[in-house]
N, C-alpha and C. Protein backbone atom coordinates (compact mmCIF):
# COMPACT_ATOMS: atom_id res chain seq x y z
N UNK A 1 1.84 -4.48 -11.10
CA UNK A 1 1.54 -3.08 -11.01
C UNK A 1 1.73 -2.39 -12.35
N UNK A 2 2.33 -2.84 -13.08
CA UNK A 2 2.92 -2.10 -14.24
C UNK A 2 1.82 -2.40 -15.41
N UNK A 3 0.66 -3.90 -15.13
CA UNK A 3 -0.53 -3.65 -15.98
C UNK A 3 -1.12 -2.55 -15.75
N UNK A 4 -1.41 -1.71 -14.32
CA UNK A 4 -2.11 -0.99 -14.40
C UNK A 4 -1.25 0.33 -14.44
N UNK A 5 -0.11 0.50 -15.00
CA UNK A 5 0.28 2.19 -15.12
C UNK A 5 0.74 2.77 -14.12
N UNK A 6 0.74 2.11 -13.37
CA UNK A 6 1.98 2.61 -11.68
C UNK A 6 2.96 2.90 -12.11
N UNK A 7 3.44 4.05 -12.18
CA UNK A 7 4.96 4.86 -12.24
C UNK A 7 5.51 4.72 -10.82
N UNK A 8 7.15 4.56 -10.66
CA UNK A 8 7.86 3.98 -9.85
C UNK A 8 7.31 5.85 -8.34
N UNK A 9 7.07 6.53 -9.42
CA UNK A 9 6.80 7.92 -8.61
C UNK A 9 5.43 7.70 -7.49
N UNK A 10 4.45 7.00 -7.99
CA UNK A 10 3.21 6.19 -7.70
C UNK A 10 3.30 5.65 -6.49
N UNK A 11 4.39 4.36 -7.10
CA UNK A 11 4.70 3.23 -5.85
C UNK A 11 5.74 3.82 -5.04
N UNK A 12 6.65 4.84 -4.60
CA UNK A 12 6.98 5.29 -3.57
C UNK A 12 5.80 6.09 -2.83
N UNK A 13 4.92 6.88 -4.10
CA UNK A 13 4.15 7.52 -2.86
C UNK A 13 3.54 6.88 -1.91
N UNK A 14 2.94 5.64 -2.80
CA UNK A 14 1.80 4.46 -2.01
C UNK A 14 2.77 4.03 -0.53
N UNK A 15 4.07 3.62 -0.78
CA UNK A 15 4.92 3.34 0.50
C UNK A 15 4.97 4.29 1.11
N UNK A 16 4.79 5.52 1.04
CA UNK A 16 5.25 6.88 1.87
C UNK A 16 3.73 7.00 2.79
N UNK A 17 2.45 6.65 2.13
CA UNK A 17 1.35 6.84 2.59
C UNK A 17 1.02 5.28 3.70
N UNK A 18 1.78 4.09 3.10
CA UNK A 18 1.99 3.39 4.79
C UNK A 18 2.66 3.50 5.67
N UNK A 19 3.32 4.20 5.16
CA UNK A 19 4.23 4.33 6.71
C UNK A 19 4.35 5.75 7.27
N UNK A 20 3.12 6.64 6.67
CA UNK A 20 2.92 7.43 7.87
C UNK A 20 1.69 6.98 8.03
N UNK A 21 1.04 6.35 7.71
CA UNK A 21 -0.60 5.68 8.66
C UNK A 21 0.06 4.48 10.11
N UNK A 22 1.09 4.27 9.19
CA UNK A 22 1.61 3.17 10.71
C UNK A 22 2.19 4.10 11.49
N UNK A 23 2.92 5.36 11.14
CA UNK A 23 3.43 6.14 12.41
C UNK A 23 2.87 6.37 13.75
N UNK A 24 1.36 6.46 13.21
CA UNK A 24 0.34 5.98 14.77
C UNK A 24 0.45 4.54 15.41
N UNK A 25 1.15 3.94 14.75
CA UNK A 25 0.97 2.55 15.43
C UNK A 25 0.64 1.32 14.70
N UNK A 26 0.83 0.17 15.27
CA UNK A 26 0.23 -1.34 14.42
C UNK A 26 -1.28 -1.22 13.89
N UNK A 27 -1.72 -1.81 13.11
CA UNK A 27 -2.78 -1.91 12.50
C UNK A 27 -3.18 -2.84 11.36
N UNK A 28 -4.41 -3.70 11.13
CA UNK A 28 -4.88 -4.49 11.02
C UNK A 28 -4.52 -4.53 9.28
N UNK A 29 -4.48 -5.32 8.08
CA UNK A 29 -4.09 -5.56 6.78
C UNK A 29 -5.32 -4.00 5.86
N UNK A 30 -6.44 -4.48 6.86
CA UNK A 30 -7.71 -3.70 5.98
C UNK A 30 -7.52 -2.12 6.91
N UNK A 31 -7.37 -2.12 7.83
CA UNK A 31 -7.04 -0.45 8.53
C UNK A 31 -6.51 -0.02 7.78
N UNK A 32 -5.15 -0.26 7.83
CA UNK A 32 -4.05 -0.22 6.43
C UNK A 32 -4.47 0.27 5.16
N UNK A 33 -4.90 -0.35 4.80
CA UNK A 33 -5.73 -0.39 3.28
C UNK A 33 -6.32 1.07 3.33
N UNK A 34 -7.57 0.69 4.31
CA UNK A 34 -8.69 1.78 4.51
C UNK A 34 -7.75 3.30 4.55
N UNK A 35 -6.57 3.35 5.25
CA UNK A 35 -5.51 4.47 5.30
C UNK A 35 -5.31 4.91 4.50
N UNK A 36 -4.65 4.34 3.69
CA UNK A 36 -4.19 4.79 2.24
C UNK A 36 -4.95 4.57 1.31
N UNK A 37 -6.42 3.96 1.37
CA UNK A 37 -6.39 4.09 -0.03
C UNK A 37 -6.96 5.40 -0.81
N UNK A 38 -7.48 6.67 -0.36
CA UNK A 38 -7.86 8.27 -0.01
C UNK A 38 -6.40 8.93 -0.52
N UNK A 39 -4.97 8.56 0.21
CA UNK A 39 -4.00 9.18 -0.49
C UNK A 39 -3.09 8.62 -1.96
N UNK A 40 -3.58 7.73 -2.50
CA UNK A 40 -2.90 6.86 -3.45
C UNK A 40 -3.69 7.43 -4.57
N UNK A 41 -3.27 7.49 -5.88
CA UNK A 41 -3.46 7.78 -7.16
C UNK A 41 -4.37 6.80 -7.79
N UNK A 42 -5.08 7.30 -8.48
CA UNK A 42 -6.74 6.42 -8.59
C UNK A 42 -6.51 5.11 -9.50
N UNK A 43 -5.01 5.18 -10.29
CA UNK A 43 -4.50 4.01 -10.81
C UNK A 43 -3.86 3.02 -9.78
N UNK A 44 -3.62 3.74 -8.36
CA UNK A 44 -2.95 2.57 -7.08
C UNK A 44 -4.20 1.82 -6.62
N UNK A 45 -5.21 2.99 -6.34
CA UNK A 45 -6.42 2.45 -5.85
C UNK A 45 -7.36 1.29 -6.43
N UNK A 46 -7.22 1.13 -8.29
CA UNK A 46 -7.76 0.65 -8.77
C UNK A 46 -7.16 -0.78 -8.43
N UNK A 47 -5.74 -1.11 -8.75
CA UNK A 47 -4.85 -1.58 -8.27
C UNK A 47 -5.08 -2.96 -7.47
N UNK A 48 -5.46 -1.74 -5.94
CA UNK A 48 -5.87 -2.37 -5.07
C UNK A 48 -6.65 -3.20 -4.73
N UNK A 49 -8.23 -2.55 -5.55
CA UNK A 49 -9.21 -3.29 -5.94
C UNK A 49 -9.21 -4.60 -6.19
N UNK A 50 -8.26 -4.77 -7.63
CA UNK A 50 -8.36 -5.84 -7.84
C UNK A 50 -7.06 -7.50 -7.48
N UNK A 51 -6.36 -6.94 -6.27
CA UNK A 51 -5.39 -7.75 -5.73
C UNK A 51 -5.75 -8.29 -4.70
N UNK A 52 -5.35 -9.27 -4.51
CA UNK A 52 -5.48 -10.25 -3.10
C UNK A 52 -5.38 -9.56 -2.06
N UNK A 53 -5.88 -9.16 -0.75
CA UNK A 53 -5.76 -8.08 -0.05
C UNK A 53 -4.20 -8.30 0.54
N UNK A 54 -3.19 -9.24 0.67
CA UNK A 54 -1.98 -9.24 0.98
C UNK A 54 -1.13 -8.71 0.30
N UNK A 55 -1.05 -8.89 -0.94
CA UNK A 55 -0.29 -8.48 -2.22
C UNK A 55 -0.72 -7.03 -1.93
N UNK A 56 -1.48 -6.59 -1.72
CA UNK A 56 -1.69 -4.85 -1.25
C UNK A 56 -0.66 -4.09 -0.45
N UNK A 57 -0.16 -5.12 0.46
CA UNK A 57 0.80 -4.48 1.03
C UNK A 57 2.40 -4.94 0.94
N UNK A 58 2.30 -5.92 0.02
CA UNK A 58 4.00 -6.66 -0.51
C UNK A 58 5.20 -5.61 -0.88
N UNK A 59 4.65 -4.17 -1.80
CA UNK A 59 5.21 -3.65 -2.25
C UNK A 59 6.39 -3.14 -0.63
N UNK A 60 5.31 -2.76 0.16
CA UNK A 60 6.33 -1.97 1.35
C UNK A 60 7.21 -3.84 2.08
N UNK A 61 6.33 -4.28 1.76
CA UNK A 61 7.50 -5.74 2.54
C UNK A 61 8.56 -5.53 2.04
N UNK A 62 8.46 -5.86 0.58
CA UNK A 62 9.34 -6.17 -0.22
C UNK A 62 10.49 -5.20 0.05
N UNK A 63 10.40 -4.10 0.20
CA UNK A 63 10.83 -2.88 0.12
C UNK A 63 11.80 -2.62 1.61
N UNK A 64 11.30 -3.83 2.60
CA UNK A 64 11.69 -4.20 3.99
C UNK A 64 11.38 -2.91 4.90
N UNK A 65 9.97 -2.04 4.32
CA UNK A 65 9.74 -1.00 5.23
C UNK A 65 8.34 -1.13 6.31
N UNK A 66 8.18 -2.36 6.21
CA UNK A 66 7.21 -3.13 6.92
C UNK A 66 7.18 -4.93 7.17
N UNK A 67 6.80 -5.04 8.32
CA UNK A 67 6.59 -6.73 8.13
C UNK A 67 5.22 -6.93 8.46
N UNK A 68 5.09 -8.06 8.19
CA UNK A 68 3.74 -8.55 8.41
C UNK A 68 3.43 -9.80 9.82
N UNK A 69 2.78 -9.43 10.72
CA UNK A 69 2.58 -10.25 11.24
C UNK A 69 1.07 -10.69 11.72
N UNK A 70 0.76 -12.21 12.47
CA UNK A 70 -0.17 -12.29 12.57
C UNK A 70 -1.09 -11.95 13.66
């Protein structure tokens, strides 16, 4: 994240914007995506673009404010 200029201010927002799209409920890796990617900063979005669509959402794993299942 830090090639592309993500300030730590960035990557909380990006976590703040999954987990109120999940506040409605479970949803699919790309729902997800499709959720946030409208509220994320056009350097998260770009980001996004170019990551494995899992690694899209590692930051909130990592962060243990989401899990992933299949």
């Amino acid at each position: 994240m830090s090639k592309f200029g993500i300030t730590q201010k960035e990557f909380d927002g990006m976590n703040e914007a999954v987990m109120e799209a999940l506040s409605a409920g479970p949803m699919t890796q790309g729902e997800l995506t499709d959720q946030i990617a409208s509220k994320v900063e056009k350097n998260v979005r770009t980001w996004m673009e170019h990551v494995w669509s899992v690694v899209r959402l590692r930051p909130a794993i990592v962060e243990g404010l989401i899990c992933a299942g299949c």
